[in-house]
N, C-alpha and C. Protein backbone atom coordinates (compact mmCIF):
# COMPACT_ATOMS: atom_id res chain seq x y z
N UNK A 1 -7.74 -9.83 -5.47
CA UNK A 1 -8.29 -9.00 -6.52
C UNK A 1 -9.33 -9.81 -7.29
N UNK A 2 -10.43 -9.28 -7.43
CA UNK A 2 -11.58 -9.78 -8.63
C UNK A 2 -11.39 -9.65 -9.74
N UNK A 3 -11.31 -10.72 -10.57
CA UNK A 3 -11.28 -10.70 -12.54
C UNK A 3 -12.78 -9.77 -12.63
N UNK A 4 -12.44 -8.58 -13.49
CA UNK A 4 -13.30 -7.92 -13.67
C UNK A 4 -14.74 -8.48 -14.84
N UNK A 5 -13.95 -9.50 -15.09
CA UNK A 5 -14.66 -10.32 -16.26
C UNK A 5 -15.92 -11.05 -15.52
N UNK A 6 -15.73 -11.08 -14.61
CA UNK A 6 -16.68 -11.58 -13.43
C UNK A 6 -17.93 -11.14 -12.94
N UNK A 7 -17.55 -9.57 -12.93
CA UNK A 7 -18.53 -8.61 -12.76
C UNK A 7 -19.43 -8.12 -13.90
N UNK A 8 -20.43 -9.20 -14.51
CA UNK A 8 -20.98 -9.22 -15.53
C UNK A 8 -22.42 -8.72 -15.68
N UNK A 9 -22.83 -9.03 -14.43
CA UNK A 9 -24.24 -8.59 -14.64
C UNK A 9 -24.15 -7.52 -14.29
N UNK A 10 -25.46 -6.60 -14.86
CA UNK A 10 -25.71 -4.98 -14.20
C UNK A 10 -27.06 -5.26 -13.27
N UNK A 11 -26.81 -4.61 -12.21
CA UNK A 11 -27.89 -4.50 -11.31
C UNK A 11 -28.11 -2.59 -10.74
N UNK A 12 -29.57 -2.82 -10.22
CA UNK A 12 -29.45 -1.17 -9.97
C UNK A 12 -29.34 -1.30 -8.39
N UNK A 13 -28.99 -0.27 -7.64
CA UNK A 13 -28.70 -0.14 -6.44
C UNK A 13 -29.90 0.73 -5.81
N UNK A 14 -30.58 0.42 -5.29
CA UNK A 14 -31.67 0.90 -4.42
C UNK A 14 -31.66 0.93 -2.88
N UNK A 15 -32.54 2.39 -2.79
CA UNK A 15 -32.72 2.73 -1.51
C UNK A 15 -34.42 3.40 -1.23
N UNK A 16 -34.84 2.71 -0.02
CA UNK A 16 -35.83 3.04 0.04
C UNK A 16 -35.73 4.38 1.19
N UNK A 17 -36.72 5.62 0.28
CA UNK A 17 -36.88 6.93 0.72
C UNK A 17 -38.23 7.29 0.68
N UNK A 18 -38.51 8.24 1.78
CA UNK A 18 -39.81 9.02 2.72
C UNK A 18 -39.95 10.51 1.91
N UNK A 19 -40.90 10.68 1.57
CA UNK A 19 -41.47 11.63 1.06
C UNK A 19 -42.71 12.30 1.65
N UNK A 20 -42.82 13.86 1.45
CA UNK A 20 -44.21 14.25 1.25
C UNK A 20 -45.03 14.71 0.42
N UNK A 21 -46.06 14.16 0.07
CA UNK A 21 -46.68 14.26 -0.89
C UNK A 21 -47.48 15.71 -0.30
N UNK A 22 -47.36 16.44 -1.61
CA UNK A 22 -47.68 18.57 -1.29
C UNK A 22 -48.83 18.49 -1.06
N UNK A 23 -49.72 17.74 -2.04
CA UNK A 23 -50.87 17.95 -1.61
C UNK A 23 -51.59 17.60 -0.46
N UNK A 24 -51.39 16.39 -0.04
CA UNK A 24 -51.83 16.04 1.24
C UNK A 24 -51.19 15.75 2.30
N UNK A 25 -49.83 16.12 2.14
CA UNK A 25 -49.06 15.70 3.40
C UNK A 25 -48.53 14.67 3.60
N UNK A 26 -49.50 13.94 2.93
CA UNK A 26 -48.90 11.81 3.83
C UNK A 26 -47.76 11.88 3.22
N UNK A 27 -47.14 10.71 3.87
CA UNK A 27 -45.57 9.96 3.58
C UNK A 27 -45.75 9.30 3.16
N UNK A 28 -44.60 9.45 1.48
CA UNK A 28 -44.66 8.01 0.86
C UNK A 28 -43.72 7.51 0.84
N UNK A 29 -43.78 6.47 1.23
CA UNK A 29 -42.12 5.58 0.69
C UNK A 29 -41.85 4.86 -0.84
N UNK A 30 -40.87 5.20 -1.10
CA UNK A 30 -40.55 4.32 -2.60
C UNK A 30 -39.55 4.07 -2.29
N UNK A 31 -38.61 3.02 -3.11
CA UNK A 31 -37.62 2.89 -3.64
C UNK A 31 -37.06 3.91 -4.92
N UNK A 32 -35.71 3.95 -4.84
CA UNK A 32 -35.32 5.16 -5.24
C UNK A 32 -34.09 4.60 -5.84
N UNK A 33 -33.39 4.48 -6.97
CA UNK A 33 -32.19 3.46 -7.69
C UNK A 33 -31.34 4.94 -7.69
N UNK A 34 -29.87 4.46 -7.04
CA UNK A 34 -28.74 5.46 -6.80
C UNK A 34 -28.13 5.59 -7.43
N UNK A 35 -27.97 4.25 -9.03
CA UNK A 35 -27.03 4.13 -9.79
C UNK A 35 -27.32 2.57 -9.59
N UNK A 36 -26.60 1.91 -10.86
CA UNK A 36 -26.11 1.24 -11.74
C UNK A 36 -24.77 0.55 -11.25
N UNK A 37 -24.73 -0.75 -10.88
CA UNK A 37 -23.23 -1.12 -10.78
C UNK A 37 -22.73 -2.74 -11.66
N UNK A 38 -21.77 -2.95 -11.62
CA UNK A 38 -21.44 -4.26 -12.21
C UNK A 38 -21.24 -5.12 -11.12
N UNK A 39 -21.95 -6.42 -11.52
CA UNK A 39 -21.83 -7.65 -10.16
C UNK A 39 -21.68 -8.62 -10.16
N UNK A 40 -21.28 -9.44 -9.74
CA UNK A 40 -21.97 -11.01 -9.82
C UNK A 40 -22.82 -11.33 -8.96
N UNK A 41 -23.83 -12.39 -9.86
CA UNK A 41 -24.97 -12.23 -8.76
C UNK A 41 -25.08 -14.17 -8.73
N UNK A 42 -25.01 -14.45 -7.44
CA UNK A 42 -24.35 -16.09 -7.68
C UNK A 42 -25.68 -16.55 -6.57
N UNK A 43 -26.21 -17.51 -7.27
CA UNK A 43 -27.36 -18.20 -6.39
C UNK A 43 -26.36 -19.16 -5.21
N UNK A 44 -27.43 -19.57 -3.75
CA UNK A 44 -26.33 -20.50 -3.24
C UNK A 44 -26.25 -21.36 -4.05
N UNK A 45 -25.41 -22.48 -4.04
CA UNK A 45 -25.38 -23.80 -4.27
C UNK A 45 -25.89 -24.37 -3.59
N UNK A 46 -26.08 -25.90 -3.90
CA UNK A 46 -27.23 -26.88 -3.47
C UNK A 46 -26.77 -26.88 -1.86
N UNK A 47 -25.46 -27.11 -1.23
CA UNK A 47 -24.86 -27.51 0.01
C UNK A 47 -25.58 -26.42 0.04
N UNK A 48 -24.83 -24.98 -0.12
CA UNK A 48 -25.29 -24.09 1.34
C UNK A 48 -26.42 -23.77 1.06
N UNK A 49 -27.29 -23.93 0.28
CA UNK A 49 -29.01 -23.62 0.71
C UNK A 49 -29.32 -24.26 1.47
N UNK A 50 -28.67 -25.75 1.56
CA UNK A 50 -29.41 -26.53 2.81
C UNK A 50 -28.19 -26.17 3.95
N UNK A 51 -27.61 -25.68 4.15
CA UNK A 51 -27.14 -24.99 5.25
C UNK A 51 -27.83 -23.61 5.48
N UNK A 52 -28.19 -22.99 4.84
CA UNK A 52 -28.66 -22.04 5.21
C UNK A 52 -30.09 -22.18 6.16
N UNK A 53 -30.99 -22.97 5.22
CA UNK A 53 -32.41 -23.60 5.80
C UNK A 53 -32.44 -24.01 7.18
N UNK A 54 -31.07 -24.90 7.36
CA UNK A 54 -30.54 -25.41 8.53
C UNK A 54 -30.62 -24.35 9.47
N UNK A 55 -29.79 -23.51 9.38
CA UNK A 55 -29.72 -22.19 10.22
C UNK A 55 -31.04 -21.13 10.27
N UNK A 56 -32.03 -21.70 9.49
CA UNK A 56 -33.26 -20.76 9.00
C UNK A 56 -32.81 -19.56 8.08
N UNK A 57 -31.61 -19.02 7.98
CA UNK A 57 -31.20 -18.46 6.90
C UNK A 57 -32.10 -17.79 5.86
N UNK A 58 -32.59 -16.62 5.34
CA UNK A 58 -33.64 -16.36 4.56
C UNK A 58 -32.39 -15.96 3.44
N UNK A 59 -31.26 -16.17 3.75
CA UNK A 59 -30.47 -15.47 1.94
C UNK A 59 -29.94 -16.63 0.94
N UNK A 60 -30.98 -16.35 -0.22
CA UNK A 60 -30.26 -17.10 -1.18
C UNK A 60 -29.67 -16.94 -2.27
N UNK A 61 -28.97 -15.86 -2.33
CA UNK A 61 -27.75 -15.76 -3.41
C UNK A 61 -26.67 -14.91 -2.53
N UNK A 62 -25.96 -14.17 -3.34
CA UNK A 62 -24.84 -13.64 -3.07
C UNK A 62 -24.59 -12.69 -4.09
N UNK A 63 -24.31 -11.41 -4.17
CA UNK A 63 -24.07 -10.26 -5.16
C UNK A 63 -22.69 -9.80 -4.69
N UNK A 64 -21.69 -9.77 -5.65
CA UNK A 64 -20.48 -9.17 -5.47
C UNK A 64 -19.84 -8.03 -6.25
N UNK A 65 -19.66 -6.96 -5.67
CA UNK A 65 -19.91 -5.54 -6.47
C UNK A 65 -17.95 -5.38 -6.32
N UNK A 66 -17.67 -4.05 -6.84
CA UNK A 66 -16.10 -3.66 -6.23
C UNK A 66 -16.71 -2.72 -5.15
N UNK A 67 -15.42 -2.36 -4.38
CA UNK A 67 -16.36 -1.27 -2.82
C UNK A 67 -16.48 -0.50 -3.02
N UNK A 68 -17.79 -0.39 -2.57
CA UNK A 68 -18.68 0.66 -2.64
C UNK A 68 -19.12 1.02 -1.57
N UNK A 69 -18.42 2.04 -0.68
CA UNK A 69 -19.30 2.01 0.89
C UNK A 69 -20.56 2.89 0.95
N UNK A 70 -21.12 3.37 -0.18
CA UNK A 70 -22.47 3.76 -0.12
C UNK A 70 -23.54 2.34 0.42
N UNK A 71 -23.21 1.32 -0.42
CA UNK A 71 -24.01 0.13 0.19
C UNK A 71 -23.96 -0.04 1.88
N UNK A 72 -25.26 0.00 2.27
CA UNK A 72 -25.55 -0.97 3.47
C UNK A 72 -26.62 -2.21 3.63
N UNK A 73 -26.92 -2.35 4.82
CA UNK A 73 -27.49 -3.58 4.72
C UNK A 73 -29.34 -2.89 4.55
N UNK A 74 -29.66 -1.45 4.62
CA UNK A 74 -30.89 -0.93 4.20
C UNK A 74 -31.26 -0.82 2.94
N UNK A 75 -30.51 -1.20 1.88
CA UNK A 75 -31.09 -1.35 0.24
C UNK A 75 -31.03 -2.49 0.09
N UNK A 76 -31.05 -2.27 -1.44
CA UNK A 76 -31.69 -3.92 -2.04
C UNK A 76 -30.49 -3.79 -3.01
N UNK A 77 -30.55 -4.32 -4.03
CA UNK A 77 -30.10 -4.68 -5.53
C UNK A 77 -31.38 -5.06 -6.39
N UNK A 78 -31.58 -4.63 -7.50
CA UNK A 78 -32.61 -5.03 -8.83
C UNK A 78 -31.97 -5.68 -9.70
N UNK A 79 -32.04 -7.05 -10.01
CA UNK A 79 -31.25 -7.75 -11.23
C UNK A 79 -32.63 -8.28 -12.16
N UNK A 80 -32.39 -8.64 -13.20
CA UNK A 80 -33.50 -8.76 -13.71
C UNK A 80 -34.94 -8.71 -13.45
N UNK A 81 -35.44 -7.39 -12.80
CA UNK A 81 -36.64 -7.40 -11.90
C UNK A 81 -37.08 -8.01 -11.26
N UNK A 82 -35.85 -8.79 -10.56
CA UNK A 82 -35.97 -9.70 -9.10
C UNK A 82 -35.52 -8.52 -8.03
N UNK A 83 -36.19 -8.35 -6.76
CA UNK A 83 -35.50 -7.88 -5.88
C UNK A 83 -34.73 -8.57 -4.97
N UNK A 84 -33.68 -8.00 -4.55
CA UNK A 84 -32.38 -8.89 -3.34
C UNK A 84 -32.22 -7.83 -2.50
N UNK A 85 -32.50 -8.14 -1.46
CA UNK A 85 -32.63 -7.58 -0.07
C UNK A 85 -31.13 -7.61 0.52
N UNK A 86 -30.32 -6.70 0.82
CA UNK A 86 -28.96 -6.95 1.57
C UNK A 86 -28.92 -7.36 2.64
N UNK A 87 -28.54 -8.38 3.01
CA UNK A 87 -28.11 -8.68 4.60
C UNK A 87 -27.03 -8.16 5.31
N UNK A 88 -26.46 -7.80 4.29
CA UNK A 88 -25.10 -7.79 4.82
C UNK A 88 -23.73 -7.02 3.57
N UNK A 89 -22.75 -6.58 4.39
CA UNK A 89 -21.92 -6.20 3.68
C UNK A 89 -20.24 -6.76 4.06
N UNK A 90 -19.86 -7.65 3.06
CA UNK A 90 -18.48 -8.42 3.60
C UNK A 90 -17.55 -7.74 2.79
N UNK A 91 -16.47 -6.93 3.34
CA UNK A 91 -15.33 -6.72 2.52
C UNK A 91 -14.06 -8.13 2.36
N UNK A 92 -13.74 -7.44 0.83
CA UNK A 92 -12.78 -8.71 0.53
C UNK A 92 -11.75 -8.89 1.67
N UNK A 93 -11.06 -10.35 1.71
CA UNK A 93 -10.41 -10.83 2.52
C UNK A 93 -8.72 -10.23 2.66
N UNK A 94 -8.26 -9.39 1.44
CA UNK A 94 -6.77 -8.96 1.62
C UNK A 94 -7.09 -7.72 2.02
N UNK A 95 -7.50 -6.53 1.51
CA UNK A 95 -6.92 -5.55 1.63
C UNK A 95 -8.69 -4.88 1.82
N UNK A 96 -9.64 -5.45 2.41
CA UNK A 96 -11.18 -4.93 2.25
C UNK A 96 -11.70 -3.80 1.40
N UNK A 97 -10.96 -3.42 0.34
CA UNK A 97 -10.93 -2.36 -0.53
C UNK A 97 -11.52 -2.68 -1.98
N UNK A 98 -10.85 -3.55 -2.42
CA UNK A 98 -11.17 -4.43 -3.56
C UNK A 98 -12.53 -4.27 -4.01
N UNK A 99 -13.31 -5.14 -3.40
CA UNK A 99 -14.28 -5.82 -3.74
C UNK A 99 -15.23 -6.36 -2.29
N UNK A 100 -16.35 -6.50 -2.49
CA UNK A 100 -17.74 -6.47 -1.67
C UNK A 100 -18.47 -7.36 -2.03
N UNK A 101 -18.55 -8.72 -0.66
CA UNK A 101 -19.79 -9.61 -0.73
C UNK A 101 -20.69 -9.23 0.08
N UNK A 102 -22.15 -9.68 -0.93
CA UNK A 102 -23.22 -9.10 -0.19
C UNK A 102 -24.09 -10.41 0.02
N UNK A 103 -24.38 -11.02 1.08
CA UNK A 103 -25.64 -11.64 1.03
C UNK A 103 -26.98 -11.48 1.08
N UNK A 104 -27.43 -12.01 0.10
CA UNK A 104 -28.94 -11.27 -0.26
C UNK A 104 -29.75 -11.94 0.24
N UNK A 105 -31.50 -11.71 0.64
CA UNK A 105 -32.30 -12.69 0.29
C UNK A 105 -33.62 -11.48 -0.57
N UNK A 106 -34.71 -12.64 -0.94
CA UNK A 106 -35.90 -12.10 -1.48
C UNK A 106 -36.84 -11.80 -1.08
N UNK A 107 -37.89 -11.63 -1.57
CA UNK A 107 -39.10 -10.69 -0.55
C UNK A 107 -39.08 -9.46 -0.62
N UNK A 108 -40.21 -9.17 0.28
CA UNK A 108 -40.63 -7.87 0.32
C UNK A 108 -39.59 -6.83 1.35
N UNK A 109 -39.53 -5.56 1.10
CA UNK A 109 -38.32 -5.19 1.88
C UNK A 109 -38.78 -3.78 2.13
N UNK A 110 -39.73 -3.23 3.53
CA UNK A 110 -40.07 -1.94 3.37
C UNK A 110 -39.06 -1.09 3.70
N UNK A 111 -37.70 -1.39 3.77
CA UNK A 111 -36.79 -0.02 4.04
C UNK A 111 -36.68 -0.96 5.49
């Protein structure tokens, strides 16, 4: 179980969506925020960044939400108008219900 005290920061949950614009038809893509969740948002530490680099690895933090299976690895997270790209979605280790690690990285992320 996660100390909820943990889950401190607010981040928004984004998804990037295809549109048509009426007047002319073209497709636009934006990002589109689904909601609001509570997280921790934990940079690596010094070891595993250089493990990660090692591996070429492009994720450097980690966001941990409670589960949410709307998340996949096609959105982002917005924390202080940084974007975090999902890599990935890890359910917790007892009961995968709990709680959700996400490894993030940064950059640009067209969907």
């Amino acid at each position: 179980m996660i100390d909820a005290g943990k889950l401190r920061h607010r981040v928004s949950l984004q998804e990037h969506q295809s549109t048509r614009d009426p007047d002319t038809g073209d497709v636009i893509k934006q990002w589109v925020e689904l909601g609001k969740l509570w997280a921790s948002v934990e940079p690596l530490s010094a070891r595993e960044s250089i493990a990660a680099a090692a591996e070429q690895s492009k994720v450097v933090a980690r966001i941990v939400t409670r589960h949410n299976p709307r998340v996949t690895a096609r959105m982002r997270f917005v924390h202080r108008g940084k974007a975090y790209n999902v890599e990935g979605v890890l359910p917790d280790r007892d009961s995968g219900l709990e709680y959700q690690t996400h490894p993030v990285s940064e950059g640009v992320n067209d969907g």
